[in-house]
N, C-alpha and C. Protein backbone atom coordinates (compact mmCIF):
# COMPACT_ATOMS: atom_id res chain seq x y z
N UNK A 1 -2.89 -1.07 11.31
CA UNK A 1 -3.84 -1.24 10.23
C UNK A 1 -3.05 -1.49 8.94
N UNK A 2 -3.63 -2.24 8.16
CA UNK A 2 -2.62 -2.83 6.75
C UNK A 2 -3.71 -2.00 5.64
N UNK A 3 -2.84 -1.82 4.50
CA UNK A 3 -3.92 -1.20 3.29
C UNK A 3 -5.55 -2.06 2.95
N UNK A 4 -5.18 -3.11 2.98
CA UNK A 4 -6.44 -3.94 2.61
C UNK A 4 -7.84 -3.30 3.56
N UNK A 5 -7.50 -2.73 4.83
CA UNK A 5 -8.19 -2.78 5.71
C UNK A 5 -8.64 -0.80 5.32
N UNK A 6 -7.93 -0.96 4.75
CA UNK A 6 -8.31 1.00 4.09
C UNK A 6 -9.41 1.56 3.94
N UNK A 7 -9.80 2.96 4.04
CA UNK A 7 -11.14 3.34 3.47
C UNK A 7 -10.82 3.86 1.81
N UNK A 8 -11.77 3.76 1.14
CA UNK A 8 -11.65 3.97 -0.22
C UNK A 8 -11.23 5.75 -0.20
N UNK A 9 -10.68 6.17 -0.80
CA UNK A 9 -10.70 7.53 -1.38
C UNK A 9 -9.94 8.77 0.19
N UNK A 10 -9.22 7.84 0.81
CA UNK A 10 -8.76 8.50 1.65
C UNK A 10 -7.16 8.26 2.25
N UNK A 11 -6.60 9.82 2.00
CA UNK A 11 -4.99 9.53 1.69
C UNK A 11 -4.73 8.61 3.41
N UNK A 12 -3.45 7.42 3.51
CA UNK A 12 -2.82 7.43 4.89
C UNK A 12 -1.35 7.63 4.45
N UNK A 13 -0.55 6.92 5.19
CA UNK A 13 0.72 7.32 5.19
C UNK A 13 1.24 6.08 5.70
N UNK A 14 2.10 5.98 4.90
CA UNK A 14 3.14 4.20 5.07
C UNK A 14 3.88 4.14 6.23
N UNK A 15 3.41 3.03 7.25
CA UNK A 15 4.35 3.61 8.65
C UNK A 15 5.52 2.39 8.46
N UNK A 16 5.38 1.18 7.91
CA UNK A 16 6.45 0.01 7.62
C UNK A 16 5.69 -0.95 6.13
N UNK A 17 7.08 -2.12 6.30
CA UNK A 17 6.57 -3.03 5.00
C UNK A 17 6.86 -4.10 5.64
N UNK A 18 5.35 -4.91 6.25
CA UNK A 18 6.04 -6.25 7.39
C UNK A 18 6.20 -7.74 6.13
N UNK A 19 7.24 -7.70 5.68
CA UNK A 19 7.74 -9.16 5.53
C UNK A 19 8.93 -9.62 5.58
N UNK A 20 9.51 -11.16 5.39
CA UNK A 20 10.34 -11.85 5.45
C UNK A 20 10.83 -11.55 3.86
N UNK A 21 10.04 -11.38 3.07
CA UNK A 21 10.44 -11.48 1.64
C UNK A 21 10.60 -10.38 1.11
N UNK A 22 12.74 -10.24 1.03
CA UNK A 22 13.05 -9.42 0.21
C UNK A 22 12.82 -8.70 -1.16
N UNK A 23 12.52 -9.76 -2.05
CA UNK A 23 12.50 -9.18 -3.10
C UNK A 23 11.22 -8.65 -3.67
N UNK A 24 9.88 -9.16 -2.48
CA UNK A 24 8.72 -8.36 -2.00
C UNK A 24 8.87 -6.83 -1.73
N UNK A 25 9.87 -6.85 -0.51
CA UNK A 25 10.24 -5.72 -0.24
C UNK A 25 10.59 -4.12 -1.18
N UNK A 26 12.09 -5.09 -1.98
CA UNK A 26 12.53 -4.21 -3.24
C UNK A 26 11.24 -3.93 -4.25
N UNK A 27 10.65 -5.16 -4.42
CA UNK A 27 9.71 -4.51 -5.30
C UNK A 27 8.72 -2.90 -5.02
N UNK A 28 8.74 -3.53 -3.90
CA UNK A 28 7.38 -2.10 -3.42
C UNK A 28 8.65 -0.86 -3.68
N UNK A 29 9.35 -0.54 -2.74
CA UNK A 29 10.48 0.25 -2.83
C UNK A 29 10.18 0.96 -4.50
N UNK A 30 10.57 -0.11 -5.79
CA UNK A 30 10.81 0.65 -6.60
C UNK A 30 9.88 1.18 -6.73
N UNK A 31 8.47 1.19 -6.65
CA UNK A 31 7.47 1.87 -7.01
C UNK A 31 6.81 2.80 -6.28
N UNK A 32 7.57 3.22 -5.07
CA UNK A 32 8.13 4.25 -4.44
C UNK A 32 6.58 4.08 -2.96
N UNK A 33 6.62 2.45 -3.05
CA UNK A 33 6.03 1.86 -1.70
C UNK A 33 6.70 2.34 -0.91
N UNK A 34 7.04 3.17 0.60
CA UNK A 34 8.29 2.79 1.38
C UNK A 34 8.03 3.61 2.29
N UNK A 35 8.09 3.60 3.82
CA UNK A 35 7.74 4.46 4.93
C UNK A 35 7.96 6.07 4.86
N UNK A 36 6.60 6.33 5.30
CA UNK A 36 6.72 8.06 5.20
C UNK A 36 5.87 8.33 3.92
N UNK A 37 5.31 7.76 2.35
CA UNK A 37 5.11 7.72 1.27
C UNK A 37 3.72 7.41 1.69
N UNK A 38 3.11 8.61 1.11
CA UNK A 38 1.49 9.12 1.24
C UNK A 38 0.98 8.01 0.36
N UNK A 39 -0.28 6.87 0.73
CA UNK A 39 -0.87 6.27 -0.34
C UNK A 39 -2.60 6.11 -0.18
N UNK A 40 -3.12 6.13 -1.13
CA UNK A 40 -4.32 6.57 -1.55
C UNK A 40 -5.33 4.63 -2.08
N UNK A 41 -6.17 4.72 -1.54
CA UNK A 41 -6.71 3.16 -2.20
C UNK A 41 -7.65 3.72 -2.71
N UNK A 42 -7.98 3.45 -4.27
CA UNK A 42 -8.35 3.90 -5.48
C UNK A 42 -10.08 3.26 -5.52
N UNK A 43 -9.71 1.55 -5.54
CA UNK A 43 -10.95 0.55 -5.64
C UNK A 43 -10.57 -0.68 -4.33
N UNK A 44 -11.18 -1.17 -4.06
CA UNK A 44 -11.01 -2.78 -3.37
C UNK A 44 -11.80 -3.40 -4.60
N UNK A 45 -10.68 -4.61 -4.48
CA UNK A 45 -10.94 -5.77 -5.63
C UNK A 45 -11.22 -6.79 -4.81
N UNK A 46 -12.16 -8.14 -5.80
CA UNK A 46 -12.11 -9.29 -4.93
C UNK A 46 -10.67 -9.97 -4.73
N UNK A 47 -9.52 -9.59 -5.27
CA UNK A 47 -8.31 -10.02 -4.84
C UNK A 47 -7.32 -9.34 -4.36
N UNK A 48 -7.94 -8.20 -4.14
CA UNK A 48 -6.73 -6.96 -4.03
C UNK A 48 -7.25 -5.47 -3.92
N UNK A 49 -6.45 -4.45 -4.28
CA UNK A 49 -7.35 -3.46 -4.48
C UNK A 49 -5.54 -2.71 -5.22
N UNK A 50 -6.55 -1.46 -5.86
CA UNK A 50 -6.16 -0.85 -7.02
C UNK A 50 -5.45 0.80 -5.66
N UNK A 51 -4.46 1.25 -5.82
CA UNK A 51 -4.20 2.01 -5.02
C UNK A 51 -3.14 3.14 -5.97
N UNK A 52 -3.02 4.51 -5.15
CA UNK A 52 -2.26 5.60 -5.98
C UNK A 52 -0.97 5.67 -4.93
N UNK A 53 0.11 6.30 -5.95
CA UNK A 53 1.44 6.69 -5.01
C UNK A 53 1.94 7.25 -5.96
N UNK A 54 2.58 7.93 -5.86
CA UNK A 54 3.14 9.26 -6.36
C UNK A 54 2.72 9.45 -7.98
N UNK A 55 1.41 9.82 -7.78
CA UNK A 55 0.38 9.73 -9.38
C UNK A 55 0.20 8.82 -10.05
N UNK A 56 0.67 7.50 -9.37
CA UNK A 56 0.50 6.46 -10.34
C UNK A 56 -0.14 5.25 -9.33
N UNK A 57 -1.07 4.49 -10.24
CA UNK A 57 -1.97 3.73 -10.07
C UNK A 57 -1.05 2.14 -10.06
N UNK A 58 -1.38 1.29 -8.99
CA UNK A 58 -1.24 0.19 -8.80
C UNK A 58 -2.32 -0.88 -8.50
N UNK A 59 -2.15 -2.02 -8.98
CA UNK A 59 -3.14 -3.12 -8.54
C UNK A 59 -2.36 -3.83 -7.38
N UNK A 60 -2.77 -4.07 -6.53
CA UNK A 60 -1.77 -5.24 -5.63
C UNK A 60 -2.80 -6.01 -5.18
N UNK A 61 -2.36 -7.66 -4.98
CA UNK A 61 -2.99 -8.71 -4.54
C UNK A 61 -3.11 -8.68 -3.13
N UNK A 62 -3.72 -9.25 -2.67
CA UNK A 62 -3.68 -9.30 -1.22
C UNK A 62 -2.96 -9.40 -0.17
N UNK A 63 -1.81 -10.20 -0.56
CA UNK A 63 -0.80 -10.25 -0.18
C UNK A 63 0.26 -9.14 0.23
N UNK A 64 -0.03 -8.50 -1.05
CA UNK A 64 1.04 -7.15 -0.78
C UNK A 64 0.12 -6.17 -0.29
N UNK A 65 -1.07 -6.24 -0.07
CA UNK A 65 -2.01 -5.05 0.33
C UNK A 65 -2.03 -5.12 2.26
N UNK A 66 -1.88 -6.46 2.16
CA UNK A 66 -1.53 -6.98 4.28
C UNK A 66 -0.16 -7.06 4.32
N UNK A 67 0.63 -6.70 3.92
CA UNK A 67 2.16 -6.23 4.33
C UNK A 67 2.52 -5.02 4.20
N UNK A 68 1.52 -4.01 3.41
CA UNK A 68 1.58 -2.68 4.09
C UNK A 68 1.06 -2.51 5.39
N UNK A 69 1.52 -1.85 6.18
CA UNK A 69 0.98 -1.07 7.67
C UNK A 69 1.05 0.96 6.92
N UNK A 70 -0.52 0.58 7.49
CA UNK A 70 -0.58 2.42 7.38
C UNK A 70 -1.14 3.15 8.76
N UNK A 71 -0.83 4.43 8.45
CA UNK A 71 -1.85 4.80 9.38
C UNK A 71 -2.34 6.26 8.95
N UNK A 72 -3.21 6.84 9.66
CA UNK A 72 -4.28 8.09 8.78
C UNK A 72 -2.98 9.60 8.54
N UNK A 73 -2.94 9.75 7.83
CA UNK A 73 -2.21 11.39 7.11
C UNK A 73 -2.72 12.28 7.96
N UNK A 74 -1.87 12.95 8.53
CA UNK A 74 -1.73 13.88 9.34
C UNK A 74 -3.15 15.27 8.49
């Protein structure tokens, strides 16, 4: 399951980050995207959706919302 595909207001847990594109990659990383890292989807947008990680609020496009893989928090 990828974030886009998320239920609103319910923590999962980052199991990978599927792409070819590194500096996709690094980006998420710095904002402390990265396997094992509890994340929360805030709103779904018509382009994206608005999501939490370590208290802080992100918008991501669609793109980066289907290259997360999650799955449900223990």
């Amino acid at each position: 399951m990828n974030l886009a595909e998320a239920v609103l207001e319910k923590e999962y847990k980052i199991v990978a980050i599927e792409t070819d594109d590194e500096e996709m990659e690094s980006f998420l990383f710095s904002l402390g995207c990265y396997s094992g890292e509890p994340i929360t989807v805030i709103s779904h947008l018509k382009g994206g959706c608005v999501v939490s990680i370590k208290d802080a609020r992100y918008n991501f496009d669609m793109q980066l919302a289907e290259a997360i893989q999650i799955t449900e928090a223990a």
